[in-house]
N, C-alpha and C. Protein backbone atom coordinates (compact mmCIF):
# COMPACT_ATOMS: atom_id res chain seq x y z
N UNK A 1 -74.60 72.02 -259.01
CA UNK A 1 -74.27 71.70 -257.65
C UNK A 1 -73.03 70.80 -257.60
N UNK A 2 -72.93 69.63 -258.18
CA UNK A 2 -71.76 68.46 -258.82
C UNK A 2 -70.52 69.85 -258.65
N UNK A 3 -70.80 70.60 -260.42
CA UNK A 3 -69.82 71.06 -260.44
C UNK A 3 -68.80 72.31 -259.23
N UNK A 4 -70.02 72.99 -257.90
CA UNK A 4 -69.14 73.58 -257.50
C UNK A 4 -68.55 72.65 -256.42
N UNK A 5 -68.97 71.74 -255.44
CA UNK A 5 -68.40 70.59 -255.04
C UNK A 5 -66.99 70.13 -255.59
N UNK A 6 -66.97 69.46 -256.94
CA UNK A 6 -65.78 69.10 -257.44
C UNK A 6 -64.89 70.33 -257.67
N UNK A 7 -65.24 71.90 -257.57
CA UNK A 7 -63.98 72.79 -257.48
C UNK A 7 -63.37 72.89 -256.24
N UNK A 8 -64.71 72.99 -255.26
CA UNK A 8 -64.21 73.10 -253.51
C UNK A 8 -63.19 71.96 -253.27
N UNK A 9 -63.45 70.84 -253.94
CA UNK A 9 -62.30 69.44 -253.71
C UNK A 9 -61.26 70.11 -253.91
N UNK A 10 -61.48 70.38 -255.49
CA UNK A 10 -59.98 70.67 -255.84
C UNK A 10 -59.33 71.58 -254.79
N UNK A 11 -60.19 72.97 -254.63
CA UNK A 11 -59.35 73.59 -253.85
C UNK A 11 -58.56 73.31 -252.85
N UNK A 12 -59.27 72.86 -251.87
CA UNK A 12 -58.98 71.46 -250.86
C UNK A 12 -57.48 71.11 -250.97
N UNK A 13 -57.55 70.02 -252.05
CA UNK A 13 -56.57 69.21 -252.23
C UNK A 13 -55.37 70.61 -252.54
N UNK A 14 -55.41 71.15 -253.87
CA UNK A 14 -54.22 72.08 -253.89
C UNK A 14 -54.12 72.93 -252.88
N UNK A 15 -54.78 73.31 -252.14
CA UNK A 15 -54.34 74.03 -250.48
C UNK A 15 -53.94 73.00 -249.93
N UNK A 16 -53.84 71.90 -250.00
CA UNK A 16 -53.06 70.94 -248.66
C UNK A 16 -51.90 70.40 -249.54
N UNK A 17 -51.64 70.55 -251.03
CA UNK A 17 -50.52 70.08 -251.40
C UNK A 17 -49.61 71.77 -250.85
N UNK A 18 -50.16 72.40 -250.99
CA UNK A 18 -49.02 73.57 -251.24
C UNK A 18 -48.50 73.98 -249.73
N UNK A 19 -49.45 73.56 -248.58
CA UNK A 19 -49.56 73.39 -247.25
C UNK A 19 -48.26 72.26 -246.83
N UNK A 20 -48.09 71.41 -247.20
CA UNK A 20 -46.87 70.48 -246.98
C UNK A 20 -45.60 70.49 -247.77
N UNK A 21 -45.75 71.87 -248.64
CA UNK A 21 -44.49 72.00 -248.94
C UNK A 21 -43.57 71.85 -248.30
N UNK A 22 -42.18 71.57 -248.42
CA UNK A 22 -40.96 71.98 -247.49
C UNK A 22 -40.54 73.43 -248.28
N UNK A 23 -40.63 74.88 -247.43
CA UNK A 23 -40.40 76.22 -247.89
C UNK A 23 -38.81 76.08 -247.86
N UNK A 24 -38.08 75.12 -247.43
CA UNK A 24 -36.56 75.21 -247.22
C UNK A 24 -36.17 73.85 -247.41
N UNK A 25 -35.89 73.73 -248.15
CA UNK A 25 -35.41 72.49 -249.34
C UNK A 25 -33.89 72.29 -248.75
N UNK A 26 -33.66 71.30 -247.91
CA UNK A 26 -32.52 71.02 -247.80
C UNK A 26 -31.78 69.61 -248.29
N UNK A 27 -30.77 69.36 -248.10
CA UNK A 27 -29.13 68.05 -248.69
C UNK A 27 -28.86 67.73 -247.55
N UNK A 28 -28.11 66.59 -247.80
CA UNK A 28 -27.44 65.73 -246.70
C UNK A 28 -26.60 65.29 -247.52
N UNK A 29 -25.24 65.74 -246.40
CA UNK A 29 -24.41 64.82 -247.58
C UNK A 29 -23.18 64.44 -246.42
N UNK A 30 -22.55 63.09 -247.02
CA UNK A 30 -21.73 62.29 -246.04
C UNK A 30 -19.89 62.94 -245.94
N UNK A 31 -19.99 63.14 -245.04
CA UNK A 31 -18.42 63.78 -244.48
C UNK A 31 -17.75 63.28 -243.87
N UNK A 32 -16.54 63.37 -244.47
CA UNK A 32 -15.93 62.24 -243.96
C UNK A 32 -14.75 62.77 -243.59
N UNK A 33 -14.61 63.09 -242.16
CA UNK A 33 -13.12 63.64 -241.68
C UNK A 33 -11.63 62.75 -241.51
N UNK A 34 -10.63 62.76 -242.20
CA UNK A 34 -9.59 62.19 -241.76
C UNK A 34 -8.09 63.12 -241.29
N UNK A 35 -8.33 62.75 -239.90
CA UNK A 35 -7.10 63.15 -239.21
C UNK A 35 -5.57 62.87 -239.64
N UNK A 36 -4.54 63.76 -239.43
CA UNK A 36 -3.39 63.51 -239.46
C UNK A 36 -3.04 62.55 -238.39
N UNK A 37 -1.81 62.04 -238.48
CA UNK A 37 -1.12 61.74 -237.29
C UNK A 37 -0.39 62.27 -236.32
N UNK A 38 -1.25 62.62 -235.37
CA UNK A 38 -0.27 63.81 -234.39
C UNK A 38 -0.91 63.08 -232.85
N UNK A 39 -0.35 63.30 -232.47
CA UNK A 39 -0.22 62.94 -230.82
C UNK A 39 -0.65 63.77 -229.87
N UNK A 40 -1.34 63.26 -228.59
CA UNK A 40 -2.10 64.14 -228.50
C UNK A 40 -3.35 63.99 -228.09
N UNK A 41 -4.57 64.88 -227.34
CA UNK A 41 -5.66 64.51 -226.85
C UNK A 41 -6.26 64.42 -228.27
N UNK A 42 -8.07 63.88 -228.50
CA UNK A 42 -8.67 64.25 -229.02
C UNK A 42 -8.95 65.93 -229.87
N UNK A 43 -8.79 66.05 -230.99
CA UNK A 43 -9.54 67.30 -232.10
C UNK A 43 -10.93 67.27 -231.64
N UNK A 44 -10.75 68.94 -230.70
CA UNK A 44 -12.68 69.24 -231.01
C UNK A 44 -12.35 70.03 -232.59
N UNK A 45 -13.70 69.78 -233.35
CA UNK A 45 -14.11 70.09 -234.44
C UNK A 45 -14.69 70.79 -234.65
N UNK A 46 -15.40 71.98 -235.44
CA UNK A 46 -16.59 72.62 -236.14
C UNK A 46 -16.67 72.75 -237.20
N UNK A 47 -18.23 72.46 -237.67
CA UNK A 47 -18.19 72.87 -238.81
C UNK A 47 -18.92 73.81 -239.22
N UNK A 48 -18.52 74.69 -240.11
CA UNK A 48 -19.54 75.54 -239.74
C UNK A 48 -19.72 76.34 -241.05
N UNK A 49 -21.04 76.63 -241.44
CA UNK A 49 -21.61 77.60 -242.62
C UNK A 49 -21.42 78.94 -242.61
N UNK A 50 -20.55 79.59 -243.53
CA UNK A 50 -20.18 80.86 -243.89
C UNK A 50 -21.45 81.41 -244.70
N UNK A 51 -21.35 82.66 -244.87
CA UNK A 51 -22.18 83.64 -246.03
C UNK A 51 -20.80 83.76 -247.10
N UNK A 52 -21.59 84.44 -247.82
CA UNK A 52 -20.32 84.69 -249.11
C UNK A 52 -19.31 86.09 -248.54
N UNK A 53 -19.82 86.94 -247.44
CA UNK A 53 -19.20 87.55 -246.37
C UNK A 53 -18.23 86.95 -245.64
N UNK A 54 -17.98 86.10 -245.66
CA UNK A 54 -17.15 85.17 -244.33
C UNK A 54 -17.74 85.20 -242.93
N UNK A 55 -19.14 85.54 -242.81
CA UNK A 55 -20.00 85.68 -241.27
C UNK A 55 -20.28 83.96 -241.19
N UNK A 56 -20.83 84.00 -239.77
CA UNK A 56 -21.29 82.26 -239.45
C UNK A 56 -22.26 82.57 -239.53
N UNK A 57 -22.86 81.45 -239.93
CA UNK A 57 -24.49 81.33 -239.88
C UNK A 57 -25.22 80.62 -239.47
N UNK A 58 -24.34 79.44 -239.33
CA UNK A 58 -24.70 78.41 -238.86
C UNK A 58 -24.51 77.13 -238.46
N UNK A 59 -24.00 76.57 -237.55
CA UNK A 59 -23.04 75.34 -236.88
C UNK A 59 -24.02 73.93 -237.31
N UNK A 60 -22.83 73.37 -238.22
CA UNK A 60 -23.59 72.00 -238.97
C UNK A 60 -23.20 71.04 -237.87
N UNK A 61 -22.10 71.15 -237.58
CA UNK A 61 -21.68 69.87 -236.65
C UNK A 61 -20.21 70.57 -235.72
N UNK A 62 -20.72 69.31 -234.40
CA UNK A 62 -19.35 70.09 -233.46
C UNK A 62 -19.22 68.33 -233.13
N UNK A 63 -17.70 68.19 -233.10
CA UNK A 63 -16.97 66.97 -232.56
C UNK A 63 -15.98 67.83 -231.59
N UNK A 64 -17.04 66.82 -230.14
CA UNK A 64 -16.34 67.15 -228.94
C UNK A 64 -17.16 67.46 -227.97
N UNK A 65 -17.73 66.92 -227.04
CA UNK A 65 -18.89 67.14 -226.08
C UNK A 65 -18.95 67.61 -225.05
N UNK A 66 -17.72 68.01 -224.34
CA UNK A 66 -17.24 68.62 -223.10
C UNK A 66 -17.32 70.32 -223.66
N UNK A 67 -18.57 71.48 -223.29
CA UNK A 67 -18.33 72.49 -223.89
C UNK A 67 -17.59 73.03 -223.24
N UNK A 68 -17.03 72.63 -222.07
CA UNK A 68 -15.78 73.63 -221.29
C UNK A 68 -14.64 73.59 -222.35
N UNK A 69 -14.38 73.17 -223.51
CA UNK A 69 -13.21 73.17 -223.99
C UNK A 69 -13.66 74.08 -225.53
N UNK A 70 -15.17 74.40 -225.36
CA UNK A 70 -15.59 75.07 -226.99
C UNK A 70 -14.79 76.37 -226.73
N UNK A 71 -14.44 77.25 -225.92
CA UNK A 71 -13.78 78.19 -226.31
C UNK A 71 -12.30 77.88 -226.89
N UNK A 72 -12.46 77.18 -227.14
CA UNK A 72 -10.73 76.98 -227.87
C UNK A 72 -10.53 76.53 -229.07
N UNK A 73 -11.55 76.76 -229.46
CA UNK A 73 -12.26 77.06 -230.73
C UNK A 73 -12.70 78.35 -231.21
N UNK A 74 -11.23 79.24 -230.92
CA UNK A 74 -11.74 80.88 -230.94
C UNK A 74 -12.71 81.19 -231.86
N UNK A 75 -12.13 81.26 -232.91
CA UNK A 75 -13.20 81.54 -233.95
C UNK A 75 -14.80 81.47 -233.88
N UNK A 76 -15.43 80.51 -234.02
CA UNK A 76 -16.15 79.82 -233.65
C UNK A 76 -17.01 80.23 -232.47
N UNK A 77 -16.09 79.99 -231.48
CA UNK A 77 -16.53 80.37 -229.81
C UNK A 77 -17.34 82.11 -230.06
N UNK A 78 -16.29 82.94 -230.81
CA UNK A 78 -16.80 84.48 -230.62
C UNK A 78 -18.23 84.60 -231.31
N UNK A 79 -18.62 83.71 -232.16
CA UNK A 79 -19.93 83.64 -232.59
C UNK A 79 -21.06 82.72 -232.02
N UNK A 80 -20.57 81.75 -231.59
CA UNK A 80 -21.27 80.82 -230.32
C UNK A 80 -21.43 81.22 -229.56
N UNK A 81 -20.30 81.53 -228.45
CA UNK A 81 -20.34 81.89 -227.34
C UNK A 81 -21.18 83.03 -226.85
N UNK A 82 -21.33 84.09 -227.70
CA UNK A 82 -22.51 85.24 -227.34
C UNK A 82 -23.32 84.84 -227.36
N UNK A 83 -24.22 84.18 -228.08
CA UNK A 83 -25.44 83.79 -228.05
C UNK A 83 -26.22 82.78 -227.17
N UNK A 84 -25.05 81.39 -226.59
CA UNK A 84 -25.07 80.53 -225.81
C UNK A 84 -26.25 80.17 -226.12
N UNK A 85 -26.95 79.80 -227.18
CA UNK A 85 -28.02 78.70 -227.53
C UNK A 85 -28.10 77.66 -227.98
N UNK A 86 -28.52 77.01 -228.01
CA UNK A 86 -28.43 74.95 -227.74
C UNK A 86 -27.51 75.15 -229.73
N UNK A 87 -26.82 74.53 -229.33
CA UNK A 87 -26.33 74.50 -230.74
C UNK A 87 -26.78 73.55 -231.70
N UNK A 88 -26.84 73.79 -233.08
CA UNK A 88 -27.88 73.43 -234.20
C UNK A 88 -27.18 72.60 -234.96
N UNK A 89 -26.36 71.33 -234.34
CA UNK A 89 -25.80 70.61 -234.76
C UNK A 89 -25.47 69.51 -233.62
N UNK A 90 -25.70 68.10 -234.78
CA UNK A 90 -25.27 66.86 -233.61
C UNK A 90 -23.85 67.27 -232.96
N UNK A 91 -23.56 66.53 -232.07
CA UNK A 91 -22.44 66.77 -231.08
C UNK A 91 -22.25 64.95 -231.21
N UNK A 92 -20.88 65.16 -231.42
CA UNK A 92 -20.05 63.36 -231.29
C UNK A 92 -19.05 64.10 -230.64
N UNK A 93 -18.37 62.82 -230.20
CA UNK A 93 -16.68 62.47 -229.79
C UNK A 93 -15.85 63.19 -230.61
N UNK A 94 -14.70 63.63 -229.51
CA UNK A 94 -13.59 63.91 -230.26
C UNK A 94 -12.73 63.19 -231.29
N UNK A 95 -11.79 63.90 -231.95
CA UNK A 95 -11.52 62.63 -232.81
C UNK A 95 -9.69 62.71 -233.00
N UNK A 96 -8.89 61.31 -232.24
CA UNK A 96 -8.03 61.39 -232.19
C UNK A 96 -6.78 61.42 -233.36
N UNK A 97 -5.22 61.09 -233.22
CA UNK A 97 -4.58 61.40 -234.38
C UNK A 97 -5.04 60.31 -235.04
N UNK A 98 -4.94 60.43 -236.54
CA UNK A 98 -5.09 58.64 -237.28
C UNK A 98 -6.31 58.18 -237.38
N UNK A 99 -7.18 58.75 -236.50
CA UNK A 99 -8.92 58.30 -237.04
C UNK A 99 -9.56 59.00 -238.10
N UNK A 100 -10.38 58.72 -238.21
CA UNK A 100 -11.38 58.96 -238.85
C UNK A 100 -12.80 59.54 -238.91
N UNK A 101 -13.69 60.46 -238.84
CA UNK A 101 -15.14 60.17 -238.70
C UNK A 101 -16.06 60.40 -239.69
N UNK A 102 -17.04 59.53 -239.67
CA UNK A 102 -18.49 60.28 -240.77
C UNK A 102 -19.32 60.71 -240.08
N UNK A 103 -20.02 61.62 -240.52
CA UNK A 103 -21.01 62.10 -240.33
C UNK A 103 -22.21 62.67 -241.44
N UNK A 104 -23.38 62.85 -241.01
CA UNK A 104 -23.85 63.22 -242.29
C UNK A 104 -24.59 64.89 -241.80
N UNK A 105 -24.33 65.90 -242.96
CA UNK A 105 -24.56 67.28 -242.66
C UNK A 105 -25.49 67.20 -243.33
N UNK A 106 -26.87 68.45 -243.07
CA UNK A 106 -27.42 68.86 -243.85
C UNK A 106 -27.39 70.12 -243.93
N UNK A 107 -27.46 70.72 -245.19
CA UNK A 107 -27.69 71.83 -245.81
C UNK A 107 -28.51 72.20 -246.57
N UNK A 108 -29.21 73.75 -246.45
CA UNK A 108 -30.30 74.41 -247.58
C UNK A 108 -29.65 74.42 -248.87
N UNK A 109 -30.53 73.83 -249.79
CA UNK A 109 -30.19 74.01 -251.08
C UNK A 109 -29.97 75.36 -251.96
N UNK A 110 -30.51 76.45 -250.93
CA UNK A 110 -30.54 77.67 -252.01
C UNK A 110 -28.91 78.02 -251.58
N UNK A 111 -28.02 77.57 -250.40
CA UNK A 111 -26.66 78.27 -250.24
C UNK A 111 -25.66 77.69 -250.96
N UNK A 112 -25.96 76.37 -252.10
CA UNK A 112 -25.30 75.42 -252.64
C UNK A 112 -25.06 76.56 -254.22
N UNK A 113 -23.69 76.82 -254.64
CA UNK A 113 -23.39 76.92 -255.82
C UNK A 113 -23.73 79.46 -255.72
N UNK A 114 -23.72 79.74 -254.16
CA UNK A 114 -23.78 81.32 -254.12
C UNK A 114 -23.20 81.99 -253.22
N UNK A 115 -22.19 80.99 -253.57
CA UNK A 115 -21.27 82.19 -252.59
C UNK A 115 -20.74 81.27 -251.17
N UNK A 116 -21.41 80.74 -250.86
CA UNK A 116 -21.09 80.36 -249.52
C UNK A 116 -19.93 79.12 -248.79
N UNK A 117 -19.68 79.43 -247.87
CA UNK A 117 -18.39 78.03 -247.50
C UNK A 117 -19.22 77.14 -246.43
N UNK A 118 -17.70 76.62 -246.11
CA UNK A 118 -17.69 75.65 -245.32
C UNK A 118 -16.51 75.61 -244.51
N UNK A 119 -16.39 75.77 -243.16
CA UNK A 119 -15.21 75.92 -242.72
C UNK A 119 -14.90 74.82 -241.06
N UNK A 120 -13.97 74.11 -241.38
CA UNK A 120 -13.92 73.03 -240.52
C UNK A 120 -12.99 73.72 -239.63
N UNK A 121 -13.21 74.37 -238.18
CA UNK A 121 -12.11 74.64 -237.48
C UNK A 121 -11.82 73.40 -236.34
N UNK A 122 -10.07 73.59 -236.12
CA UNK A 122 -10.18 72.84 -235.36
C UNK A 122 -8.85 72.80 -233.58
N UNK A 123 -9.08 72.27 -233.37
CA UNK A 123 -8.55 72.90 -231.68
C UNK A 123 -7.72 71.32 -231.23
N UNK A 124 -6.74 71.36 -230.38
CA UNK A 124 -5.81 70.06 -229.57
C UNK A 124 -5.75 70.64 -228.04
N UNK A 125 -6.53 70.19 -227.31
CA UNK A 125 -5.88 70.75 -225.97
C UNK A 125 -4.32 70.71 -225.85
N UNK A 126 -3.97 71.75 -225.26
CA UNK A 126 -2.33 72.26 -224.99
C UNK A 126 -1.30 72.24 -226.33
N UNK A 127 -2.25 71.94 -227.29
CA UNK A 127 -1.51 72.60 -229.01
C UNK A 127 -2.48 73.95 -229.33
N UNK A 128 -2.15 73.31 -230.74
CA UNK A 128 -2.80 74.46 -231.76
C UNK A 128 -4.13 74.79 -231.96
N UNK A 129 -4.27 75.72 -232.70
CA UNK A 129 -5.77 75.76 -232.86
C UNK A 129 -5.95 76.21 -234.44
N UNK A 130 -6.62 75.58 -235.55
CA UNK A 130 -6.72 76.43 -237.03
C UNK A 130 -8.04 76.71 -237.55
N UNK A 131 -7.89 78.20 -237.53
CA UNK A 131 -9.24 78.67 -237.69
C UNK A 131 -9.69 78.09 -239.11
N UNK A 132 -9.23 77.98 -240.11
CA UNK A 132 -9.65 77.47 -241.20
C UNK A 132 -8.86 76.45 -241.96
N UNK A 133 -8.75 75.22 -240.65
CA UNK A 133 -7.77 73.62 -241.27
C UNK A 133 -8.34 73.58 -242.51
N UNK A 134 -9.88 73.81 -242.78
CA UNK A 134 -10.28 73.30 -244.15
C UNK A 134 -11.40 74.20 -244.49
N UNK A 135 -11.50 74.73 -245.24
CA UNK A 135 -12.74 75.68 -245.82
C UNK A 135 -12.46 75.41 -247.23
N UNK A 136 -13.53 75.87 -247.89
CA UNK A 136 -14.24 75.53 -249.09
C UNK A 136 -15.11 76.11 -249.21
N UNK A 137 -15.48 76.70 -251.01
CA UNK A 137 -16.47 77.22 -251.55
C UNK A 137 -17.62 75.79 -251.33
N UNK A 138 -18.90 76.53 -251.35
CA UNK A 138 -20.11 75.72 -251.07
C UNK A 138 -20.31 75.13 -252.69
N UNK A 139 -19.57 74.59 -253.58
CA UNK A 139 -20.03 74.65 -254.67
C UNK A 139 -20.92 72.75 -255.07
N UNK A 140 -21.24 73.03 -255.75
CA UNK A 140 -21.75 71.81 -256.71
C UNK A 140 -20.40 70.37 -256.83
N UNK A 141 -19.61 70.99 -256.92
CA UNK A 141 -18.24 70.61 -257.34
C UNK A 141 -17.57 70.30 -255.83
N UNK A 142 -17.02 70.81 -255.05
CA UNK A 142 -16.90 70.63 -253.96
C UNK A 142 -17.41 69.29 -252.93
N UNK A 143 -18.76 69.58 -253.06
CA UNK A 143 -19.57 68.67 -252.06
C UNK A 143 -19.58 67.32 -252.82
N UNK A 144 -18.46 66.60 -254.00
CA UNK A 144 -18.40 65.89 -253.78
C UNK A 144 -16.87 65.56 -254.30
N UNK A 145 -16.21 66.01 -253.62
CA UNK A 145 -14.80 65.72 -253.53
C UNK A 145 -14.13 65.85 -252.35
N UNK A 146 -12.66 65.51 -252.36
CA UNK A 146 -11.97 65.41 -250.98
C UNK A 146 -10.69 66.85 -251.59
N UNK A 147 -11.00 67.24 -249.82
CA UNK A 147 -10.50 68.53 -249.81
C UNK A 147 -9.21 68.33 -248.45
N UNK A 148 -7.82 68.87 -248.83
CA UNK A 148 -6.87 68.16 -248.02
C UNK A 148 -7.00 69.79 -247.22
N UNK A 149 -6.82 69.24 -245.84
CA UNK A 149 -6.45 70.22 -244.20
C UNK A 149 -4.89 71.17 -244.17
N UNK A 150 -4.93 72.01 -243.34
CA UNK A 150 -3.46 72.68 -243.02
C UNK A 150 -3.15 72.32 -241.70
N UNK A 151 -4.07 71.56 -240.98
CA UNK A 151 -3.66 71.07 -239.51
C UNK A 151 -3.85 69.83 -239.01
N UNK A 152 -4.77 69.90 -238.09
CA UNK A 152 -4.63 68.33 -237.48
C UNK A 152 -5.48 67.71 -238.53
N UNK A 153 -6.35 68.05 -239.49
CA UNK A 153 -7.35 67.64 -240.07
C UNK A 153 -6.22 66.98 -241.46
N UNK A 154 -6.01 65.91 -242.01
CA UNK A 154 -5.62 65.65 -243.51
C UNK A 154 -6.25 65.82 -244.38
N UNK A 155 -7.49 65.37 -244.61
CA UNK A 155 -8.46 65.84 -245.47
C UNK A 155 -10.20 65.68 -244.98
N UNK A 156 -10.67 66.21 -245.89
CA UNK A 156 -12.27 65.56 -245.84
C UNK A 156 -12.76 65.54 -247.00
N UNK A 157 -13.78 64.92 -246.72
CA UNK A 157 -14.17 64.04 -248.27
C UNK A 157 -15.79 64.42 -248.40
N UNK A 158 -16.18 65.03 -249.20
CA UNK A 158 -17.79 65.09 -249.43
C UNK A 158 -18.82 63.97 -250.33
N UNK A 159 -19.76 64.10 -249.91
CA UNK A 159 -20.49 62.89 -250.80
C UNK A 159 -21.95 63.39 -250.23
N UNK A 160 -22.75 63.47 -251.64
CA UNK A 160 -24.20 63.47 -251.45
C UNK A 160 -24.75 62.27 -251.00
N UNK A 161 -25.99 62.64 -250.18
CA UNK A 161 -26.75 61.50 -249.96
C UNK A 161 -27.78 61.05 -250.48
């Protein structure tokens, strides 16, 4: 009697460890955007998760809170904008010439080191717009180094958390 008791425990217990798994193992890691010096309103930002396809998959972060201005963020927008669902990333302030911002992203661990990017687009009301100021392989290597921009963006800087 003892002994089937102490198996039912066990079972118990290993059904409620395997029950609180996390099935999607994700990172956080600290980003750190630094702007050029250009003149000028506020940079809305995105950031956003590629497949090893170049498709979106998924919006880590948007700097810039007024969405009347997300379409100018073409790129971006043509995959947002159809869907118009609450987007899956904090929303901060724009970020002017000469600043700076951190933030911290998270990401699934299985897209780290297979294929996948990272692509920071970015937009100036009544300037430019660059679909890919900064992209990057999703690698091991990557997420913790600084990666220099082709536009308003100078660089960004990765760091695990």
């Amino acid at each position: 009697m003892k002994r089937i008791s102490l198996l039912s425990l066990l079972a118990i217990v290993v059904l409620g460890l395997v029950s609180f798994k996390n099935l999607s193992d994700s990172n956080k890691y600290k980003c750190m955007i630094q702007m050029t010096n250009y003149s000028g309103e506020g940079a809305y930002i995105v950031i956003s998760l590629l497949n090893p396809e170049g498709e979106y998959i998924e919006t880590l972060n948007v700097k810039g809170e007024d969405d009347e201005w997300y379409n100018t963020v073409e790129s971006w927008w043509d995959f947002y904008g159809k869907k118009r669902n609450d987007i899956d990333a904090i929303t901060g302030a724009t970020i002017s010439g000469g600043e700076r911002s951190i933030s911290v992203i998270e990401i699934d661990s299985d897209k780290l080191d297979k294929g996948y990017k990272l692509r920071f687009e970015s937009a100036v009301e009544d300037q430019e717009y660059y679909e890919s100021d900064v992209e990057f392989d999703l690698t091991s290597e990557n997420v913790k180094s600084k990666i220099e921009g082709k536009g308003f963006i100078r660089y960004v800087r990765m760091m695990p958390q």
